[in-house]
PDB file of N, CA and C in Angstrom:
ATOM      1  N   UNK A   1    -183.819 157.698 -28.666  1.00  0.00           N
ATOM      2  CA  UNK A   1    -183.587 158.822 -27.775  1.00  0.00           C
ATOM      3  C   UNK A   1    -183.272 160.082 -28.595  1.00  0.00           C
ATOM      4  N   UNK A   2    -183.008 159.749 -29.383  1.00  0.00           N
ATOM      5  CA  UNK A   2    -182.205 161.236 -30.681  1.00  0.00           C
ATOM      6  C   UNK A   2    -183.365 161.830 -31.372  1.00  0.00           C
ATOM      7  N   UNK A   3    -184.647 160.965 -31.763  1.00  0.00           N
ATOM      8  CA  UNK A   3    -185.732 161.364 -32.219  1.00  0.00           C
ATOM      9  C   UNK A   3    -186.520 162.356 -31.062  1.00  0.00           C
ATOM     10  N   UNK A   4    -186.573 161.271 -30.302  1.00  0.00           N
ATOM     11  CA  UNK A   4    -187.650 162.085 -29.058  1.00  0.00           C
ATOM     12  C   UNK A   4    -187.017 163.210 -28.319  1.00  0.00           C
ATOM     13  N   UNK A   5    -185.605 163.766 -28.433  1.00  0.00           N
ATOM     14  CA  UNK A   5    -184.887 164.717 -27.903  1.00  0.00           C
ATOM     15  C   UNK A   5    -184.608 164.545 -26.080  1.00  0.00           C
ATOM     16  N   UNK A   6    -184.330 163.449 -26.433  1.00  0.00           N
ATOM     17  CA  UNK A   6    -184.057 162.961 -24.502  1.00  0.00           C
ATOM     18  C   UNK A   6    -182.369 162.166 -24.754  1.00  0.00           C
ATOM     19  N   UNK A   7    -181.812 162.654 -25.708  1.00  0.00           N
ATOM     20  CA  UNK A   7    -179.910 161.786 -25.991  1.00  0.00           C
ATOM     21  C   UNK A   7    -179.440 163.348 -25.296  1.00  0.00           C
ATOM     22  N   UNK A   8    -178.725 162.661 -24.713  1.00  0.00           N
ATOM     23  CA  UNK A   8    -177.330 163.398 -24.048  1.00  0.00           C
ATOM     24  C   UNK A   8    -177.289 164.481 -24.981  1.00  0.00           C
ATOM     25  N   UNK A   9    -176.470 165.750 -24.899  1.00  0.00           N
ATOM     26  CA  UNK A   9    -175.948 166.433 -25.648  1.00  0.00           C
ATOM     27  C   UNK A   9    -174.567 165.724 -26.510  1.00  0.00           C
ATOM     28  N   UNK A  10    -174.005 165.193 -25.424  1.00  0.00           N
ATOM     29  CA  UNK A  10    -172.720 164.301 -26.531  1.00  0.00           C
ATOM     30  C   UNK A  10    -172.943 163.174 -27.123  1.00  0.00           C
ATOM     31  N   UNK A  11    -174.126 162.610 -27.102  1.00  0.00           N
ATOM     32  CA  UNK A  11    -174.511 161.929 -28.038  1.00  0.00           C
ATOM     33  C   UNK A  11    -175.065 162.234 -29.244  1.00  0.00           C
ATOM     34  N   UNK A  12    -175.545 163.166 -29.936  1.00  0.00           N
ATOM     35  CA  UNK A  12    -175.667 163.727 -31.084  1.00  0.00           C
ATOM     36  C   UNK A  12    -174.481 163.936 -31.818  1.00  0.00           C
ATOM     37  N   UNK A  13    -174.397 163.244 -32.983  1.00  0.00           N
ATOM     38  CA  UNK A  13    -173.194 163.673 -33.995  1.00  0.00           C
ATOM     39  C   UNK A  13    -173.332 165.109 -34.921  1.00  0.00           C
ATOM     40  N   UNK A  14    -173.474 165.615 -34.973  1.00  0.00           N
ATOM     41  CA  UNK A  14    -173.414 166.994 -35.518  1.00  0.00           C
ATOM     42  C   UNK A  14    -174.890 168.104 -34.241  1.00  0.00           C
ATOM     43  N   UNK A  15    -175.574 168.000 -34.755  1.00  0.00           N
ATOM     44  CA  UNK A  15    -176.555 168.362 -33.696  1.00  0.00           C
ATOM     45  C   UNK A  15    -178.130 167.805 -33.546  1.00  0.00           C
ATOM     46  N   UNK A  16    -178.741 168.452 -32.549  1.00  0.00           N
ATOM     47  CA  UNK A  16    -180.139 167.629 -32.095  1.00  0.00           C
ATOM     48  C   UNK A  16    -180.876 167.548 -33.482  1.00  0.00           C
ATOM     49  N   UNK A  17    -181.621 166.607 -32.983  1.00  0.00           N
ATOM     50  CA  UNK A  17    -182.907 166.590 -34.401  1.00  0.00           C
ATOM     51  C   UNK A  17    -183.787 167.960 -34.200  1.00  0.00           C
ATOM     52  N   UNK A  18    -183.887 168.488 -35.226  1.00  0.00           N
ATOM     53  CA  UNK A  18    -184.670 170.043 -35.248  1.00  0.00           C
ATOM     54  C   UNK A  18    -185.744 169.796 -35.259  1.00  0.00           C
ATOM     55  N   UNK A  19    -186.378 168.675 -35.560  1.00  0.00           N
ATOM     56  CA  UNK A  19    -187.907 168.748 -35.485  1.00  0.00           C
ATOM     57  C   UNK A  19    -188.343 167.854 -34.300  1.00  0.00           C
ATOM     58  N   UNK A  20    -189.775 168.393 -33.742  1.00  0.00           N
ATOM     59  CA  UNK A  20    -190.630 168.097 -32.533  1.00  0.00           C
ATOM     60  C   UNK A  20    -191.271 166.911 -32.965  1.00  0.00           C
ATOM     61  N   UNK A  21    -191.122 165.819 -32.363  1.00  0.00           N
ATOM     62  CA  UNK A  21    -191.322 164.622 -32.621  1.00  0.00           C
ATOM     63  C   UNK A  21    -192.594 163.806 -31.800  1.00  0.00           C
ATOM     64  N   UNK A  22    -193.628 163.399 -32.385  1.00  0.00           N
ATOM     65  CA  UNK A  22    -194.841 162.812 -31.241  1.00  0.00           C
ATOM     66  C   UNK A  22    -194.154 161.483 -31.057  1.00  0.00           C
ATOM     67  N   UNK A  23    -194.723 161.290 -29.735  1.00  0.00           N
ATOM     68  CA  UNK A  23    -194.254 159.410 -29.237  1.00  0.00           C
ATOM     69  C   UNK A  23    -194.570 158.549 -30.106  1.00  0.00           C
ATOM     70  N   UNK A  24    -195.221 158.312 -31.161  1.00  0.00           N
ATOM     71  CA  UNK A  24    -196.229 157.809 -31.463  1.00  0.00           C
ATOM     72  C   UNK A  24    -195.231 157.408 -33.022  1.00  0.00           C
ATOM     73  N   UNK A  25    -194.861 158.423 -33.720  1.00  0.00           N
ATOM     74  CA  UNK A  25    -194.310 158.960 -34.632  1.00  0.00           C
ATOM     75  C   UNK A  25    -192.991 158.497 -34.897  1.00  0.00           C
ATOM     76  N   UNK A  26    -191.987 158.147 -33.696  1.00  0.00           N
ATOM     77  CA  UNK A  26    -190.483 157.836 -33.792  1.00  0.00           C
ATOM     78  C   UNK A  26    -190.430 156.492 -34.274  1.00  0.00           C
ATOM     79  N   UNK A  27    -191.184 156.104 -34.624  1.00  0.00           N
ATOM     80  CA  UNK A  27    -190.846 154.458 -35.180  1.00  0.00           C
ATOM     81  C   UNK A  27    -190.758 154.930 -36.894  1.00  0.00           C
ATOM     82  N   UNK A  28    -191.550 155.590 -37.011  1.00  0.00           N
ATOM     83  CA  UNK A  28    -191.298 156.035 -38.634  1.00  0.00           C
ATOM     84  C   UNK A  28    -190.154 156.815 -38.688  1.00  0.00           C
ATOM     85  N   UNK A  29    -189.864 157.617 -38.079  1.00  0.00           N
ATOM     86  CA  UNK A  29    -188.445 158.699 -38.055  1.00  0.00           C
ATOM     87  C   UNK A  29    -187.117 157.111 -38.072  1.00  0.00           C
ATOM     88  N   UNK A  30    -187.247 156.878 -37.420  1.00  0.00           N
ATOM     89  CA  UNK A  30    -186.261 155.534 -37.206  1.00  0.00           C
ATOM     90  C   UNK A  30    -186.208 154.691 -38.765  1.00  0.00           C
ATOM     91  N   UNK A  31    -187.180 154.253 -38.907  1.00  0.00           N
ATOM     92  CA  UNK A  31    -187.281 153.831 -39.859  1.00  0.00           C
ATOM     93  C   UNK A  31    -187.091 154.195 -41.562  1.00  0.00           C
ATOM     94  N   UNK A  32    -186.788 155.457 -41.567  1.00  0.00           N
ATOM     95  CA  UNK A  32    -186.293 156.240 -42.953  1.00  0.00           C
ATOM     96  C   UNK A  32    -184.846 156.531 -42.543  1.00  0.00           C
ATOM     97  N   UNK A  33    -184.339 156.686 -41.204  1.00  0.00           N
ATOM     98  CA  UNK A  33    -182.828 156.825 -41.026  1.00  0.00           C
ATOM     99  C   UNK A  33    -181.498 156.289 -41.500  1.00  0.00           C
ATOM    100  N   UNK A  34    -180.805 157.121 -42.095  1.00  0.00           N
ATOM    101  CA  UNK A  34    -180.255 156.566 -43.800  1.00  0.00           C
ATOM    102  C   UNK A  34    -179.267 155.239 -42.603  1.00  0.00           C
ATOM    103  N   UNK A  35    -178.509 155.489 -41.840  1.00  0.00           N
ATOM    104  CA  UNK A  35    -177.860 154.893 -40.921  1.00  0.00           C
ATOM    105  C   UNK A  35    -178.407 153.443 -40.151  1.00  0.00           C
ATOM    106  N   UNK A  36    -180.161 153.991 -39.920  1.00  0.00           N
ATOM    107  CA  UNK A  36    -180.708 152.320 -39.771  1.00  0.00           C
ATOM    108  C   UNK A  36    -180.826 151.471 -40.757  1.00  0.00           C
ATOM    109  N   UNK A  37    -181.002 152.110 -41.919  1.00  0.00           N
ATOM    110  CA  UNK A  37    -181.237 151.638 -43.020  1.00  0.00           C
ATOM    111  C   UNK A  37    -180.476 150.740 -43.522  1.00  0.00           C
ATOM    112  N   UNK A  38    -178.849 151.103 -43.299  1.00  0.00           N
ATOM    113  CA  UNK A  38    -177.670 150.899 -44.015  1.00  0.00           C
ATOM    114  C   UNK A  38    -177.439 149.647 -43.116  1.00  0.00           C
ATOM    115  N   UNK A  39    -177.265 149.780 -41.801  1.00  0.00           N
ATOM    116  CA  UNK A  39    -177.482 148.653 -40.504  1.00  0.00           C
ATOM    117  C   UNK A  39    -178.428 147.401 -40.925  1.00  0.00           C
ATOM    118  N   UNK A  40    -179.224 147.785 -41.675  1.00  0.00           N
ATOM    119  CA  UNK A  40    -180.978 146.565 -41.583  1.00  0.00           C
ATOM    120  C   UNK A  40    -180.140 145.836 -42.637  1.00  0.00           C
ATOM    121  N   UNK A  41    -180.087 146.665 -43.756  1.00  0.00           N
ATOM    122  CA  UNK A  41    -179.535 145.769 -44.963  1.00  0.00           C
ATOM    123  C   UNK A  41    -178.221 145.091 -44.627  1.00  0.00           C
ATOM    124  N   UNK A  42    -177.302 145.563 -43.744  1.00  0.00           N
ATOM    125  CA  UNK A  42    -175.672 144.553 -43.527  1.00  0.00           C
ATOM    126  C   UNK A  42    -176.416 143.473 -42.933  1.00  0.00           C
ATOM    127  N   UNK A  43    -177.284 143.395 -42.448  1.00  0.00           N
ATOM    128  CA  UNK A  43    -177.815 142.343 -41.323  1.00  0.00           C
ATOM    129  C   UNK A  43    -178.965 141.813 -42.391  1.00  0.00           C
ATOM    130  N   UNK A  44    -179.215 141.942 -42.868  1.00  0.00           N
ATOM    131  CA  UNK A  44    -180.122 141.227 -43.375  1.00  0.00           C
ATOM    132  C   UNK A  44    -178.761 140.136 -44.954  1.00  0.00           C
ATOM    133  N   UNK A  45    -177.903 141.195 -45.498  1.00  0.00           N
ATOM    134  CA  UNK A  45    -177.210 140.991 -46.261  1.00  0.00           C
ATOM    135  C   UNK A  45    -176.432 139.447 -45.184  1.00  0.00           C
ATOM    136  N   UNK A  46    -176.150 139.498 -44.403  1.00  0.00           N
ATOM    137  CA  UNK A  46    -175.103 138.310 -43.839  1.00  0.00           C
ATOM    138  C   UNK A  46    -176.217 137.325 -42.950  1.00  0.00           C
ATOM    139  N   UNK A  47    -177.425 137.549 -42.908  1.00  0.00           N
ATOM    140  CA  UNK A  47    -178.317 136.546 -42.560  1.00  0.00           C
ATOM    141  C   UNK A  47    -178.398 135.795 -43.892  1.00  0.00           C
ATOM    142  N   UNK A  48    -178.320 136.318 -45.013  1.00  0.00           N
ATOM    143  CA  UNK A  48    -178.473 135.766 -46.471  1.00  0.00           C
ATOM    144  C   UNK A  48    -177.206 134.344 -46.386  1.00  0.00           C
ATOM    145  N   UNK A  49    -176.028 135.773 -46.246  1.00  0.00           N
ATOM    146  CA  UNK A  49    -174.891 134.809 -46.370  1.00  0.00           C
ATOM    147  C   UNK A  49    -174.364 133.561 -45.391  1.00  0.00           C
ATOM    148  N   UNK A  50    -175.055 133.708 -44.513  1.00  0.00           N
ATOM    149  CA  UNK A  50    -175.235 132.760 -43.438  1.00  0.00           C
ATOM    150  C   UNK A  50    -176.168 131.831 -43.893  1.00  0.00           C
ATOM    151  N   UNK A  51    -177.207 131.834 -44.177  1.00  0.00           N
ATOM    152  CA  UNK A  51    -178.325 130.981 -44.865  1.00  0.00           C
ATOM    153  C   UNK A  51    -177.657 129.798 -45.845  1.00  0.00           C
ATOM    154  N   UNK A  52    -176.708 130.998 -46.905  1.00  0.00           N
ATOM    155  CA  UNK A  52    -176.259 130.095 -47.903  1.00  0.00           C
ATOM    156  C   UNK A  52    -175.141 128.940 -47.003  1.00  0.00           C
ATOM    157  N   UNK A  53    -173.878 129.838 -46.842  1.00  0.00           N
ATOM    158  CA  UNK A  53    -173.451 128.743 -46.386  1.00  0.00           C
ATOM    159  C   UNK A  53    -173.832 127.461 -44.908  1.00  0.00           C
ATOM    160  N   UNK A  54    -174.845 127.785 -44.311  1.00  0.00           N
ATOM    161  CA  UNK A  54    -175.046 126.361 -43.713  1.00  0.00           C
ATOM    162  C   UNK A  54    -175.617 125.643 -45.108  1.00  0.00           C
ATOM    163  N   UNK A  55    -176.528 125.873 -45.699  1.00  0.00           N
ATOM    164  CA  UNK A  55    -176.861 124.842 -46.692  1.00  0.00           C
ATOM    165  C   UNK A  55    -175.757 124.332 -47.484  1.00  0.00           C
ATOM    166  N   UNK A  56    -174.847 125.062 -47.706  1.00  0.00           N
ATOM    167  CA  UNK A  56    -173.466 124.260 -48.353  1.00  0.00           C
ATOM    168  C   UNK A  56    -172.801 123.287 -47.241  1.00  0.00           C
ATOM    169  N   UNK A  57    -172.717 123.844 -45.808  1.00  0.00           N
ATOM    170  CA  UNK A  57    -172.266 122.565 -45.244  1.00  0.00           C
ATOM    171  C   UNK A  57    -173.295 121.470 -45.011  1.00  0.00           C
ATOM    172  N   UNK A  58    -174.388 121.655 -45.135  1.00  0.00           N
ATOM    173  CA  UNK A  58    -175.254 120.562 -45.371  1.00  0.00           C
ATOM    174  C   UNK A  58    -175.231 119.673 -46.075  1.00  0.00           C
ATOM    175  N   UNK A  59    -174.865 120.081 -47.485  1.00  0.00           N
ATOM    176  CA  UNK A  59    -174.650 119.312 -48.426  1.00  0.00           C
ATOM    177  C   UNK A  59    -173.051 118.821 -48.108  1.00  0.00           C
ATOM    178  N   UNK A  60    -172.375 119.487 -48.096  1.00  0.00           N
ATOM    179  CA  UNK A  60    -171.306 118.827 -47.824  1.00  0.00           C
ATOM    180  C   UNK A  60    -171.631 117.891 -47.146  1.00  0.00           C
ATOM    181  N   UNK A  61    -171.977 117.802 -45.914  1.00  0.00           N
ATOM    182  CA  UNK A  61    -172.213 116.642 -44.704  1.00  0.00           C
ATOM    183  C   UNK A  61    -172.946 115.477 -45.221  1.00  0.00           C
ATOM    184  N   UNK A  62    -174.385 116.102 -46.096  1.00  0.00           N
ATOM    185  CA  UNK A  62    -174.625 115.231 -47.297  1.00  0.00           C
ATOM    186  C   UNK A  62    -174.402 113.999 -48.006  1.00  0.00           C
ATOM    187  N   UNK A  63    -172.874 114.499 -48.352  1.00  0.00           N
ATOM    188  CA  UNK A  63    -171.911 114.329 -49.558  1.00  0.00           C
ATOM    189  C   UNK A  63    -171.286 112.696 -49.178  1.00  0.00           C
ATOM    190  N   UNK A  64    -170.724 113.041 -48.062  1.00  0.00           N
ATOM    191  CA  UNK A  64    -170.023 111.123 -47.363  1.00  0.00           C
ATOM    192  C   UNK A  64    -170.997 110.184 -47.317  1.00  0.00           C
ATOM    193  N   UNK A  65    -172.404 110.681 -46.917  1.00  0.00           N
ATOM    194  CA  UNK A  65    -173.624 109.150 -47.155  1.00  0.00           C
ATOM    195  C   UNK A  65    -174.090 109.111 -48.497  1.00  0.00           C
ATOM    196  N   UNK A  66    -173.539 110.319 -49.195  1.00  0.00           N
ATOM    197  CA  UNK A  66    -173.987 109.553 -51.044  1.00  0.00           C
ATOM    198  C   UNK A  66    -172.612 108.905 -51.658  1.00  0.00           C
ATOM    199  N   UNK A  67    -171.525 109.311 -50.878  1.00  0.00           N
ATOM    200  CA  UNK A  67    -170.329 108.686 -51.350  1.00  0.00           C
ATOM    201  C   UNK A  67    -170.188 106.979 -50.680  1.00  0.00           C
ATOM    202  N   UNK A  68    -170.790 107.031 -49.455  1.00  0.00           N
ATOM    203  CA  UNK A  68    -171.014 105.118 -48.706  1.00  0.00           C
ATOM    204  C   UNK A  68    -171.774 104.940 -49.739  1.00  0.00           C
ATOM    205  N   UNK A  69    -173.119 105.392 -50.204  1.00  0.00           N
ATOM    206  CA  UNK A  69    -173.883 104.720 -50.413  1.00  0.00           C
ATOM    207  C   UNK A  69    -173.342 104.107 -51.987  1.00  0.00           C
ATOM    208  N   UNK A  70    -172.929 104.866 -53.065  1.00  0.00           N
ATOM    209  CA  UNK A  70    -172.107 104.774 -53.756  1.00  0.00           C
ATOM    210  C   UNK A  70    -170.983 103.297 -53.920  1.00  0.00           C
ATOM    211  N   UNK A  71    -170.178 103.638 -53.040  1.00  0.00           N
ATOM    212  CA  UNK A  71    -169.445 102.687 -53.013  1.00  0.00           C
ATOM    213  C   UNK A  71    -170.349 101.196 -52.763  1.00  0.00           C
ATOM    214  N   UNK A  72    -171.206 100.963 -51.738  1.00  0.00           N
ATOM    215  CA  UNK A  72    -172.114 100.038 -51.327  1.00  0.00           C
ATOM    216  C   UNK A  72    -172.714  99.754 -52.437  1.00  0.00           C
ATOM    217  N   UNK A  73    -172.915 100.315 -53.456  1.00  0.00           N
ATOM    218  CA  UNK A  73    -173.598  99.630 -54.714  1.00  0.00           C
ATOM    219  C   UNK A  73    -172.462  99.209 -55.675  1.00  0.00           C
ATOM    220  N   UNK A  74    -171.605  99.834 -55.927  1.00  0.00           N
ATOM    221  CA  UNK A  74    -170.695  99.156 -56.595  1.00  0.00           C
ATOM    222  C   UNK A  74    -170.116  97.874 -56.291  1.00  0.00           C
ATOM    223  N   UNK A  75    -170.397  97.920 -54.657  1.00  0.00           N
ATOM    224  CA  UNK A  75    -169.473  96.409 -54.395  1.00  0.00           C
ATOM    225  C   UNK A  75    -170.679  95.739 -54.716  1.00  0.00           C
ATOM    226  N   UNK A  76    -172.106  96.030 -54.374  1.00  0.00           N
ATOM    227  CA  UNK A  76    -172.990  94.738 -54.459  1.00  0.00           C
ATOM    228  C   UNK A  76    -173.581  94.890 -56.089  1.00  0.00           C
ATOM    229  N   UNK A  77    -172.974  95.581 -56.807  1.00  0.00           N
ATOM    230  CA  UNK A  77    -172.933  95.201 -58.281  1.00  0.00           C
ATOM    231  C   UNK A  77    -171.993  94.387 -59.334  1.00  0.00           C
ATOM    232  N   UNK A  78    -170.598  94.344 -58.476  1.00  0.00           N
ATOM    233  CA  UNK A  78    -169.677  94.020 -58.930  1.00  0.00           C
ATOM    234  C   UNK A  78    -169.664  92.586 -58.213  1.00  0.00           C
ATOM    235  N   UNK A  79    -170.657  91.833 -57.073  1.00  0.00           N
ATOM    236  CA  UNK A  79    -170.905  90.694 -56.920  1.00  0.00           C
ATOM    237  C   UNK A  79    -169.590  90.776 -55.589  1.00  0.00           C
ATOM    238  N   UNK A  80    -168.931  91.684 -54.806  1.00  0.00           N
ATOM    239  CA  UNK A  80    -168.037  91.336 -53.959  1.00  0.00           C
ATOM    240  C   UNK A  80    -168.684  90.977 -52.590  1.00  0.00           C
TER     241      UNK A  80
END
């Protein structure tokens, strides 16, 4: 709405966008906006960090059927 000049007047933080904008066009204006920009990367930055840690609780969860399995060979190595 801030590109195409249809935002409220009190929605602009300092003032309107000065330049005349085609419909066509606001996806690129959007897209160089230091503010979307900064937004894409936090979100992309904690999709990362989200990524990592389920795979750590994976492995964790992992971790107890290599620790049975573990033990299960020791007893049937040790002849119990």
């Amino acid at each position: 709405m801030y590109y195409s000049g249809k935002a409220a007047p009190e929605e602009y933080e300092a003032q309107p966008f000065p330049h005349k904008v085609i419909k066509s066009d606001v996806i690129h204006w959007v897209q160089v906006d230091k503010d979307i920009v900064n937004v894409e990367m936090k979100l992309e930055y904690y999709e990362t960090v989200l990524g990592v840690l389920n795979e750590i609780l994976k492995q964790v969860h992992q971790m107890s059927y290599n620790i049975k399995n573990c033990i299960q060979w020791r007893t049937f190595v040790g002849g119990v």
